[in-house]
Protein backbone atom coordinates (compact mmCIF):
# COMPACT_ATOMS: atom_id res chain seq x y z
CA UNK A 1 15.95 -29.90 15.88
CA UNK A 2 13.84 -29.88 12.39
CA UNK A 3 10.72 -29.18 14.71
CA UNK A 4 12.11 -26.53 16.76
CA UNK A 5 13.40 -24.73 13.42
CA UNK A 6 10.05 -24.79 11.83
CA UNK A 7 8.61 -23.75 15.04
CA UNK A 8 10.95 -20.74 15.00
CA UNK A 9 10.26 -20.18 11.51
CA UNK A 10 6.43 -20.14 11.86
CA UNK A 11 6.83 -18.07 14.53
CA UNK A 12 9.03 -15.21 12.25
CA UNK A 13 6.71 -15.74 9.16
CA UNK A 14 3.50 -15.05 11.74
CA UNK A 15 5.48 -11.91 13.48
CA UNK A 16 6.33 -10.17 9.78
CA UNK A 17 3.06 -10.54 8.88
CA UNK A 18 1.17 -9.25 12.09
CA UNK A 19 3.22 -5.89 11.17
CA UNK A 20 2.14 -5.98 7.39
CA UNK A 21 -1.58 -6.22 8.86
CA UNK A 22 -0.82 -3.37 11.57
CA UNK A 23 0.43 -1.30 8.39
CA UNK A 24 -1.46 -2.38 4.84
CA UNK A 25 -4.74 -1.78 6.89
CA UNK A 26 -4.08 2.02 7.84
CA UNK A 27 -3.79 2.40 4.38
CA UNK A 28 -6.78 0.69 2.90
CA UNK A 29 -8.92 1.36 5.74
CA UNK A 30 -8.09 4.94 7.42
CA UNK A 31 -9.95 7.10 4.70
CA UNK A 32 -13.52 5.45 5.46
CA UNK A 33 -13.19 4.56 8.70
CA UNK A 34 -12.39 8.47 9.25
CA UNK A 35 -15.14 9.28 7.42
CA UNK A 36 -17.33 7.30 9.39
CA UNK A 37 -18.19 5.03 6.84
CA UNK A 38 -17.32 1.56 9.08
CA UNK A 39 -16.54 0.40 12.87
CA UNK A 40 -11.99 -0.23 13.10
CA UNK A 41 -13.69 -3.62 13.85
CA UNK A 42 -15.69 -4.28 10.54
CA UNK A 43 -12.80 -2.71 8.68
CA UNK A 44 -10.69 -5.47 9.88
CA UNK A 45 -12.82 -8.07 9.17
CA UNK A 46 -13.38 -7.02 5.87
CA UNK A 47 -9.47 -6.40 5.52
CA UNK A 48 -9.03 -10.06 6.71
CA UNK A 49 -11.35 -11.88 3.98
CA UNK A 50 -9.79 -9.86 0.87
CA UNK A 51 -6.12 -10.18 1.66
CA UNK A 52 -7.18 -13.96 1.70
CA UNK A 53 -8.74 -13.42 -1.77
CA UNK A 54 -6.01 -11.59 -3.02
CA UNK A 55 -3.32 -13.54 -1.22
CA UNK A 56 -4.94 -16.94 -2.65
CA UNK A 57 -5.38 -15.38 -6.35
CA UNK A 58 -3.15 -12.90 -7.45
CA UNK A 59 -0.52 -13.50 -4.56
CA UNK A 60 0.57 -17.08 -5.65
CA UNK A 61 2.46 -15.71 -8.51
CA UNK A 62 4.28 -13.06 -5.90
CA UNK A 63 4.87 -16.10 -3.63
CA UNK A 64 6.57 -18.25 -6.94
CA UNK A 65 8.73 -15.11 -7.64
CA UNK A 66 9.85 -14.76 -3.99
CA UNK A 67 10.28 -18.58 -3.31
CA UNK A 68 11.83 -20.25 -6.10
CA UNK A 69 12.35 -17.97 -9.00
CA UNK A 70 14.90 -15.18 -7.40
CA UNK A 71 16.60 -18.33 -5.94
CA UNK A 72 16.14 -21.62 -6.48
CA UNK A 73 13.77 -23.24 -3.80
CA UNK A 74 16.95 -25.72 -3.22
CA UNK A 75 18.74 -22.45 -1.12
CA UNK A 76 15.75 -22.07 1.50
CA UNK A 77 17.25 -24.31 4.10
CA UNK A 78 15.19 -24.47 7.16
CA UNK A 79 17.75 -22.44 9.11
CA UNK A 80 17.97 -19.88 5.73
CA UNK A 81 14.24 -19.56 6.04
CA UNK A 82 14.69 -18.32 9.43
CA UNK A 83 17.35 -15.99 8.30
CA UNK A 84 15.19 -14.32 5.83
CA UNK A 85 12.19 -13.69 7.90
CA UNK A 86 14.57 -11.89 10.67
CA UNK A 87 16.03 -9.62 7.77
CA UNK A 88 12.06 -8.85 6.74
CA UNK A 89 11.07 -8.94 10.77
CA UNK A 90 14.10 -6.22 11.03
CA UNK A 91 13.65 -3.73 8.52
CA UNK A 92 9.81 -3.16 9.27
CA UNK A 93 10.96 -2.67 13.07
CA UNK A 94 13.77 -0.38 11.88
CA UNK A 95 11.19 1.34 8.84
CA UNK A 96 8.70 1.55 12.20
CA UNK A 97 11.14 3.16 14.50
CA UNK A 98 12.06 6.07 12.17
CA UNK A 99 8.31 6.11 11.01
CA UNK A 100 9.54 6.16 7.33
CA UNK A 101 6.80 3.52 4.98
CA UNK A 102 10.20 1.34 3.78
CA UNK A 103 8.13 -1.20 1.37
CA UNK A 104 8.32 -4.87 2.94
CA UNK A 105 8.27 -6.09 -0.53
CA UNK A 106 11.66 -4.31 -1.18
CA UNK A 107 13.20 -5.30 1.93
CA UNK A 108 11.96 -9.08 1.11
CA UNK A 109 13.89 -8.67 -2.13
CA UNK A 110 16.79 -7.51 -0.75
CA UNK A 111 17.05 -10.09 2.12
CA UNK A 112 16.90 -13.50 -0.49
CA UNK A 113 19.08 -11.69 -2.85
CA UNK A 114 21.70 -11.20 -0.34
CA UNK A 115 21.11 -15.11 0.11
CA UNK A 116 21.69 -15.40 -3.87
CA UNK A 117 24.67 -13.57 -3.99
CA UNK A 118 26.21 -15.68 -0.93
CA UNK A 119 25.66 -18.69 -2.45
CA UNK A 120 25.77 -17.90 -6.05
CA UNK A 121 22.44 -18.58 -7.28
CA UNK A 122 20.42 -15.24 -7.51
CA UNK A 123 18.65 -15.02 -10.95
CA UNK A 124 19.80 -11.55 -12.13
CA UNK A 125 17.26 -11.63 -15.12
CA UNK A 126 14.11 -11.97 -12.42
CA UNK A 127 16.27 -8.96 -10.19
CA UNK A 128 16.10 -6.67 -13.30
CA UNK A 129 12.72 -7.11 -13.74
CA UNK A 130 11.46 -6.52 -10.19
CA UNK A 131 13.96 -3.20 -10.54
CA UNK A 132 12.51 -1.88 -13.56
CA UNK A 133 9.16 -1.81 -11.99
CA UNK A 134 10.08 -0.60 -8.97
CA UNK A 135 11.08 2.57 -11.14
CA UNK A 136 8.05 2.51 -13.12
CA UNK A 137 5.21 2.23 -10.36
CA UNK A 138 6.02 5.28 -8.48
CA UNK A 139 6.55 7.22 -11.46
CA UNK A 140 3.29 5.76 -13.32
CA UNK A 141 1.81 6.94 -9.81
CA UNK A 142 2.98 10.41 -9.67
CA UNK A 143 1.67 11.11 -13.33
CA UNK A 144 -1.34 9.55 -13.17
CA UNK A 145 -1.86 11.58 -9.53
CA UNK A 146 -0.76 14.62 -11.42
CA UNK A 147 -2.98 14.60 -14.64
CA UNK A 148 -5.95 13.83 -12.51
CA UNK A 149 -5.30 16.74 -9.93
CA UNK A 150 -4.46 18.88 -12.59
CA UNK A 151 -7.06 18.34 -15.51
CA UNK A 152 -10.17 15.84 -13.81
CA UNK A 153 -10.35 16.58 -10.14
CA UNK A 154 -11.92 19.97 -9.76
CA UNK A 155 -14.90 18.59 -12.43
CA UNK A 156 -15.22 15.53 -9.95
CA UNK A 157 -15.08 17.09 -6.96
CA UNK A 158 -17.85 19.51 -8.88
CA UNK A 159 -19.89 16.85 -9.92
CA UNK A 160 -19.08 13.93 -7.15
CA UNK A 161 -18.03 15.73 -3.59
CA UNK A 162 -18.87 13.18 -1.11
CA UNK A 163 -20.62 14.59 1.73
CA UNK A 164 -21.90 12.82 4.59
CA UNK A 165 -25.27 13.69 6.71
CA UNK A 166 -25.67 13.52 10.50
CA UNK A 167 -27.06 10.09 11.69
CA UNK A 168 -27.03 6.64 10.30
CA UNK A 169 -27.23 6.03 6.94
CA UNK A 170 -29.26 3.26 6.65
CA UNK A 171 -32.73 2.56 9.25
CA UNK A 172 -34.98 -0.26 9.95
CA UNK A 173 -38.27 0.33 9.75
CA UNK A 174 -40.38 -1.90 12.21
CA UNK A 175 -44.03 -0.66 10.77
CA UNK A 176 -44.56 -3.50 9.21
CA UNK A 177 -44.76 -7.00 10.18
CA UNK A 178 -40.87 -7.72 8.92
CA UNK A 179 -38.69 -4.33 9.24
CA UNK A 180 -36.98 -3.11 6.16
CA UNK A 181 -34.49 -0.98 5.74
CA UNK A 182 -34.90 2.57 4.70
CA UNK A 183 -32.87 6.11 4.36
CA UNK A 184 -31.79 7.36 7.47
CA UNK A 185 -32.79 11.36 8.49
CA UNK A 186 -31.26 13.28 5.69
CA UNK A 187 -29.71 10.15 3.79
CA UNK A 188 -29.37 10.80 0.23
CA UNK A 189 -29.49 7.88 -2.71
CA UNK A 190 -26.22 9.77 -3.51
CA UNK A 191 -24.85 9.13 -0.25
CA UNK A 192 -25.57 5.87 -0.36
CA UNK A 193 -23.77 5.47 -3.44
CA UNK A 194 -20.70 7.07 -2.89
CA UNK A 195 -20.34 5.10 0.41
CA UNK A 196 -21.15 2.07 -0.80
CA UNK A 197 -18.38 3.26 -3.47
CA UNK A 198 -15.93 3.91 -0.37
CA UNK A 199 -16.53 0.17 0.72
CA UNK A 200 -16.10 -0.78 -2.57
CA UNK A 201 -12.45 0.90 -3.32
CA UNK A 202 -10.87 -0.45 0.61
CA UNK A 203 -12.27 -3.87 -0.42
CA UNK A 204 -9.79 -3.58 -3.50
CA UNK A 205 -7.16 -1.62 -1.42
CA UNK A 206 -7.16 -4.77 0.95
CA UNK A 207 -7.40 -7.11 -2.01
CA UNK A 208 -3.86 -5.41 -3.71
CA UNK A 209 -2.06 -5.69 -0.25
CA UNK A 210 -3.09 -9.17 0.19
CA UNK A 211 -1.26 -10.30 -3.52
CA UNK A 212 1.44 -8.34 -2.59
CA UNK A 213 2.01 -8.71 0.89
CA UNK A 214 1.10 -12.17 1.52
CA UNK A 215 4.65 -13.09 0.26
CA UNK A 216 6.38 -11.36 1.91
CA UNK A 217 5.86 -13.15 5.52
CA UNK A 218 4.92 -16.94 3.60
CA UNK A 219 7.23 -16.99 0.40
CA UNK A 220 10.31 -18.30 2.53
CA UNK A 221 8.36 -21.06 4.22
CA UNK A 222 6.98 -22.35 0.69
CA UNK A 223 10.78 -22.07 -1.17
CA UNK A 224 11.82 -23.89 1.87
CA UNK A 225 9.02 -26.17 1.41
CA UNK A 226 8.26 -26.05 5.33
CA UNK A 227 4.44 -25.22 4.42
CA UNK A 228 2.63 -25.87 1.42
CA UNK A 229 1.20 -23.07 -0.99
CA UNK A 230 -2.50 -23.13 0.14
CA UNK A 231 -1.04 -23.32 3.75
CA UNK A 232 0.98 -20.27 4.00
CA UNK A 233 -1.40 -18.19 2.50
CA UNK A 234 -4.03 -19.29 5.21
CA UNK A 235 -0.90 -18.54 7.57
CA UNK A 236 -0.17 -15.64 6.24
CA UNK A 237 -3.92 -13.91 6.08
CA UNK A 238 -4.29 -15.10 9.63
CA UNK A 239 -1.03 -13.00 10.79
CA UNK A 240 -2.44 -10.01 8.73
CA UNK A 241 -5.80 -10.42 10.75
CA UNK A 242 -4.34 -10.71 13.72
CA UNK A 243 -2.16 -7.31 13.12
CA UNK A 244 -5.46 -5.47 11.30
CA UNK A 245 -7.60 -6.84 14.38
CA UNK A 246 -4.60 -5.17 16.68
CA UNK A 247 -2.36 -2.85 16.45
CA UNK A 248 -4.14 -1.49 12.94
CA UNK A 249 -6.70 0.31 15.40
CA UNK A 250 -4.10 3.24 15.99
CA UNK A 251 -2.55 3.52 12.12
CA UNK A 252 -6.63 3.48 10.90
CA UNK A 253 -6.68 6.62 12.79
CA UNK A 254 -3.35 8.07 11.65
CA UNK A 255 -4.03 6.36 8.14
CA UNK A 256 -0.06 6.13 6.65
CA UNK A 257 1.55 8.43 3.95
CA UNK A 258 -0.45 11.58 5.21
CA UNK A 259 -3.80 10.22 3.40
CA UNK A 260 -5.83 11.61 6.56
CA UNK A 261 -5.14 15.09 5.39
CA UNK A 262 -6.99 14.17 2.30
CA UNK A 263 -10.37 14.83 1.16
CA UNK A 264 -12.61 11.36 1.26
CA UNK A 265 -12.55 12.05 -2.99
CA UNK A 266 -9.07 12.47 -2.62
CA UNK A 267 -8.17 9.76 -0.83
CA UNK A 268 -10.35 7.29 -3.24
CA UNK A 269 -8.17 8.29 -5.88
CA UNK A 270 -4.95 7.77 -4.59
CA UNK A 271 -6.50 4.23 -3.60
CA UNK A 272 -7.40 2.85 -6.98
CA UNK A 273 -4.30 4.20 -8.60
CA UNK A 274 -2.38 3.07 -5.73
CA UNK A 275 -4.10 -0.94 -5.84
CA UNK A 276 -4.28 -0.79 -9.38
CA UNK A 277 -0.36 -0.33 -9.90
CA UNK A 278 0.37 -3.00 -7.19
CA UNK A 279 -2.55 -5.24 -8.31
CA UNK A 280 -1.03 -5.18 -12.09
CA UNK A 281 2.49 -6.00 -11.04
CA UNK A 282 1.35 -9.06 -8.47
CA UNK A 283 -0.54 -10.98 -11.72
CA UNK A 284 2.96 -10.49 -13.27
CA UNK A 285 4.70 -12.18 -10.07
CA UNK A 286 6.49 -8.64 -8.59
CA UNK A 287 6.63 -7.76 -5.19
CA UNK A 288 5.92 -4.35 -5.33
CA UNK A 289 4.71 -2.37 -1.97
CA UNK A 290 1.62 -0.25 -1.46
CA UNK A 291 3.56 2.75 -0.22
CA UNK A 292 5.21 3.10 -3.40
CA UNK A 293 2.70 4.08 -5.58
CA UNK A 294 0.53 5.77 -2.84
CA UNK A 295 3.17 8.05 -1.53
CA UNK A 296 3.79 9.37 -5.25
CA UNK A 297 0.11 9.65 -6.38
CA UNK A 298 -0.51 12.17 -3.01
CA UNK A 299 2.72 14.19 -4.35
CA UNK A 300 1.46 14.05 -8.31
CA UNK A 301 -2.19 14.99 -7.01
CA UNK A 302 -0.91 18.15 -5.05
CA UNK A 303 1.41 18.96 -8.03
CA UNK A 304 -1.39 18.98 -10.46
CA UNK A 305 -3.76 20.60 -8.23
CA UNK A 306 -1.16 23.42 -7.60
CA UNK A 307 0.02 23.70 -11.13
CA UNK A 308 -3.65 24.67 -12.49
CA UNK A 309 -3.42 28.61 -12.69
CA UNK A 310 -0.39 27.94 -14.88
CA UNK A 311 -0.13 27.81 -18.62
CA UNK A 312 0.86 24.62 -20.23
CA UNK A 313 3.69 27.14 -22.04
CA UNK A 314 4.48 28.54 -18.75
CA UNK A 315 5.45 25.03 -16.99
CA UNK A 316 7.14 24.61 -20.62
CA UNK A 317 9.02 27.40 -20.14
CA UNK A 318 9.12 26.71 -16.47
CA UNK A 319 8.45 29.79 -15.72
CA UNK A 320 5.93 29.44 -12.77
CA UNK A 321 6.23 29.68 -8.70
CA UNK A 322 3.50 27.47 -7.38
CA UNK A 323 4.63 25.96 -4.02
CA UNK A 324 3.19 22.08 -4.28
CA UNK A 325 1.62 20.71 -0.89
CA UNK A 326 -1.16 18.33 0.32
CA UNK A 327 -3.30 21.20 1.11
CA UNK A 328 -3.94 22.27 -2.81
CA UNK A 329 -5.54 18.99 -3.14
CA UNK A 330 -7.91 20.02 -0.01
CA UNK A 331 -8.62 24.06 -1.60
CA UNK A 332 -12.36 24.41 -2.10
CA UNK A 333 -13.43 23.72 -6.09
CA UNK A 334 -15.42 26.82 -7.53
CA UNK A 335 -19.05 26.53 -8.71
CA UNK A 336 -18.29 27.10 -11.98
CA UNK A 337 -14.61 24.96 -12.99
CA UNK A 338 -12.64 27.18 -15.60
CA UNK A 339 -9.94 25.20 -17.67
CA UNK A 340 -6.85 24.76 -16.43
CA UNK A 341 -4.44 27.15 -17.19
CA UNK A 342 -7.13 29.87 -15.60
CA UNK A 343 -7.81 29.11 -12.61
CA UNK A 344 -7.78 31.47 -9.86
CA UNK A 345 -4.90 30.98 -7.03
CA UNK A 346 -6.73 31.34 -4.43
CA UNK A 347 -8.43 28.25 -5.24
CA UNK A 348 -5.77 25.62 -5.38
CA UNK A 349 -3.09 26.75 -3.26
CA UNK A 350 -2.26 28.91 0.24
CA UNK A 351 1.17 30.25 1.53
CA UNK A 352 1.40 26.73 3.47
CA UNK A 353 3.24 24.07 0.86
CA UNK A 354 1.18 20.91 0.25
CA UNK A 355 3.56 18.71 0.76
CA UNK A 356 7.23 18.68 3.15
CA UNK A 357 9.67 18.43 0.32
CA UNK A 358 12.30 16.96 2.60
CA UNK A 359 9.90 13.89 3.47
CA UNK A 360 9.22 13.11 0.17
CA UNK A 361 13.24 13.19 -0.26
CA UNK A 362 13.49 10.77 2.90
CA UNK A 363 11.12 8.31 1.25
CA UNK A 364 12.59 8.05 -1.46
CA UNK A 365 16.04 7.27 -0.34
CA UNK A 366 14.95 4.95 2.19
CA UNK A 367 13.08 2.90 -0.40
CA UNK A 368 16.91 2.98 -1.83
CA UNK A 369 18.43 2.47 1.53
CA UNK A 370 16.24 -0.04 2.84
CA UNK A 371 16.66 -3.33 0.27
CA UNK A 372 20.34 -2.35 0.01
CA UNK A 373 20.97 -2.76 3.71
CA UNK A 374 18.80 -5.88 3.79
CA UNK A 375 20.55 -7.18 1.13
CA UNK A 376 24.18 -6.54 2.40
CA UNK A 377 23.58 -7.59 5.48
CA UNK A 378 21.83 -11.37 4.18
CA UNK A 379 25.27 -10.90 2.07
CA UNK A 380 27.41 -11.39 4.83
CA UNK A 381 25.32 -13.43 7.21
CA UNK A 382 25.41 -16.32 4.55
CA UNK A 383 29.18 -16.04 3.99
CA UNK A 384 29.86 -16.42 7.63
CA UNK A 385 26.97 -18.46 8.21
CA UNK A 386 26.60 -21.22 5.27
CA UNK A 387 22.87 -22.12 6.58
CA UNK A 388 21.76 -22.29 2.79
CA UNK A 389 21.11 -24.82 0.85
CA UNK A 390 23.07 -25.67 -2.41
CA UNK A 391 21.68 -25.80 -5.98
């Protein structure tokens, strides 16, 4: 029976994270692979060997939170183990099905609290804290989207635009007796740079999701002690492979949380703010999700981007009409960048709005929705089901 439980619960921890792969690699891979900058097959690859860095570093102290320090380890039963995973398997089918990003960390949260609160052992000072942040990252996101869209990107899109030329980028030359490599037709040093930069940022992307989202399909297993530390993280980077090797193919194209309507500069942006945030809070043991920060950062970029032609006094006073969408961040950057506050409209913004209001709205209450549900429903599953383990 002990084998066939463990079997089950492999099974569940392997399932959750095939679907954190399919997901976490859209995001940290869509922008370059878009931009031609690497094969859906390399990007997974590389997606693969950094979630294992970041799961095996920074994760650990996601996986302690998750596994022993919201509950104690002594409630992850076998059969509770199970329990939880379902809960996590269920809300990313359910976030999936509506195609709303509801974070996995949340919904993990949600799931062993509702196993606290059954049996009486959740650690409300460790809840608080995860809470807070959750209200700080997308916040910190949004501003830090904003100031940069509204007083720093138009001078780096000026000074850094990333363009790409027709062909390959790099060439062998077979002159010589051993070929070297060499520019490719109309290959730039700049170019080279600024991809190699691209690389650079989804390495870092992939790195963040793997010490946040490692946790979330392993941190069960380990409070359960089913699997060992160093174990579920190899278990839980293979699942993530297996999803970014998979079904990631399609969301690399679609790229989550609308970053494929951003510029590659763009799109960089939201991806170190977006890693950094989560990167910060996983050394301090939260489980904080990607889509958090990210989806904020694209809404503070278009808001600042927008918000240029307007007068610090006159958003004071709040007396101007700009219409905020994903498109100001894509409006062409004049030659010569005048301070904010003087910038002409037809710049920065178009009758279209950059971003659908009512979408941001549904995020947001889904990210409210989604770890309450999860956690009522672990609520009563543990009262009529007493599967946990006691203290």
């Amino acid at each position: 029976m002990v084998a066939i439980l463990l079997a089950v619960a492999l099974v569940a921890a392997v399932f959750v994270g095939f679907n954190i792969g399919g997901s976490s690699t859209g995001v940290a891979w869509g922008p370059p692979v878009g931009a031609g900058v690497v094969g859906k097959t390399g990007a997974a690859g590389l997606m693969t060997v950094f979630v294992f860095l970041g799961g095996w570093t920074v994760g650990r102290n996601v996986i302690d939170t998750l596994g022993g320090d919201l509950v104690p380890r002594s409630a992850f039963s076998a059969e509770a183990s199970v329990v939880v995973l379902g809960f996590i398997g269920l809300g990313m089918l359910f976030a999936n099905l509506y195609g709303v990003p509801v974070s996995t960390s949340m919904t993990a949260v949600g799931a062993i609290s509702g196993l606290g609160l059954a049996t009486g052992q959740l650690d409300y000072a460790v809840v608080g804290s995860i809470m807070v942040w959750w209200v700080i990252a997308p916040v910190v996101g949004f501003w830090f989207g904003a100031v940069i869209g509204r007083y720093l990107y138009p001078h780096l899109d000026d000074r850094f635009a990333l363009e790409q030329s027709d062909g390959p980028l790099i060439v062998l030359d077979h002159s010589g007796v051993i070929p070297t490599p060499e520019l490719g037709p109309g290959t730039t040093p700049k170019e080279v740079l600024s991809t190699s930069l691209v690389l650079l940022i989804a390495c870092y992307m992939a790195f963040s999701a793997g010490a946040s989202n490692v946790a979330n399909a392993v941190a069960p297993l380990v409070g359960g002690g089913l699997v060992g530390p160093d174990r579920a993280v190899a278990l839980g980077t293979a699942a993530i492979g297996l999803g970014a090797f998979t079904i990631a193919r399609r969301t690399m194209e679609s790229v989550g949380n609308d970053l494929t309507d951003l510029p590659l500069l763009a799109a960089m942006i939201v991806m170190i703010v977006a890693a950094s945030i989560t990167t910060v809070a996983s050394a301090l043991g939260i489980p904080l999700s990607l889509a958090l920060a990210t989806v904020m950062c694209i809404v503070g970029l278009g808001w600042g981007r927008a918000t240029r032609p307007t007068s610090a006094g006159g958003m004071l006073k709040g007396e101007f009409q700009t219409e905020v969408s994903v498109d100001a961040i894509t409006a062409e950057t004049p030659s010569d960048v005048p301070s904010a506050g003087e910038e002409d409209t037809e710049y920065v913004q178009d009758a279209t709005e950059l971003f659908d209001r009512s979408a941001v709205v549904r995020f947001v209450a889904f990210w409210i929705i989604g770890p309450s549900v999860a956690t009522g429903m672990s609520y009563v599953t543990f009262l009529v089901l007493p599967v946990a383990g006691t203290a």
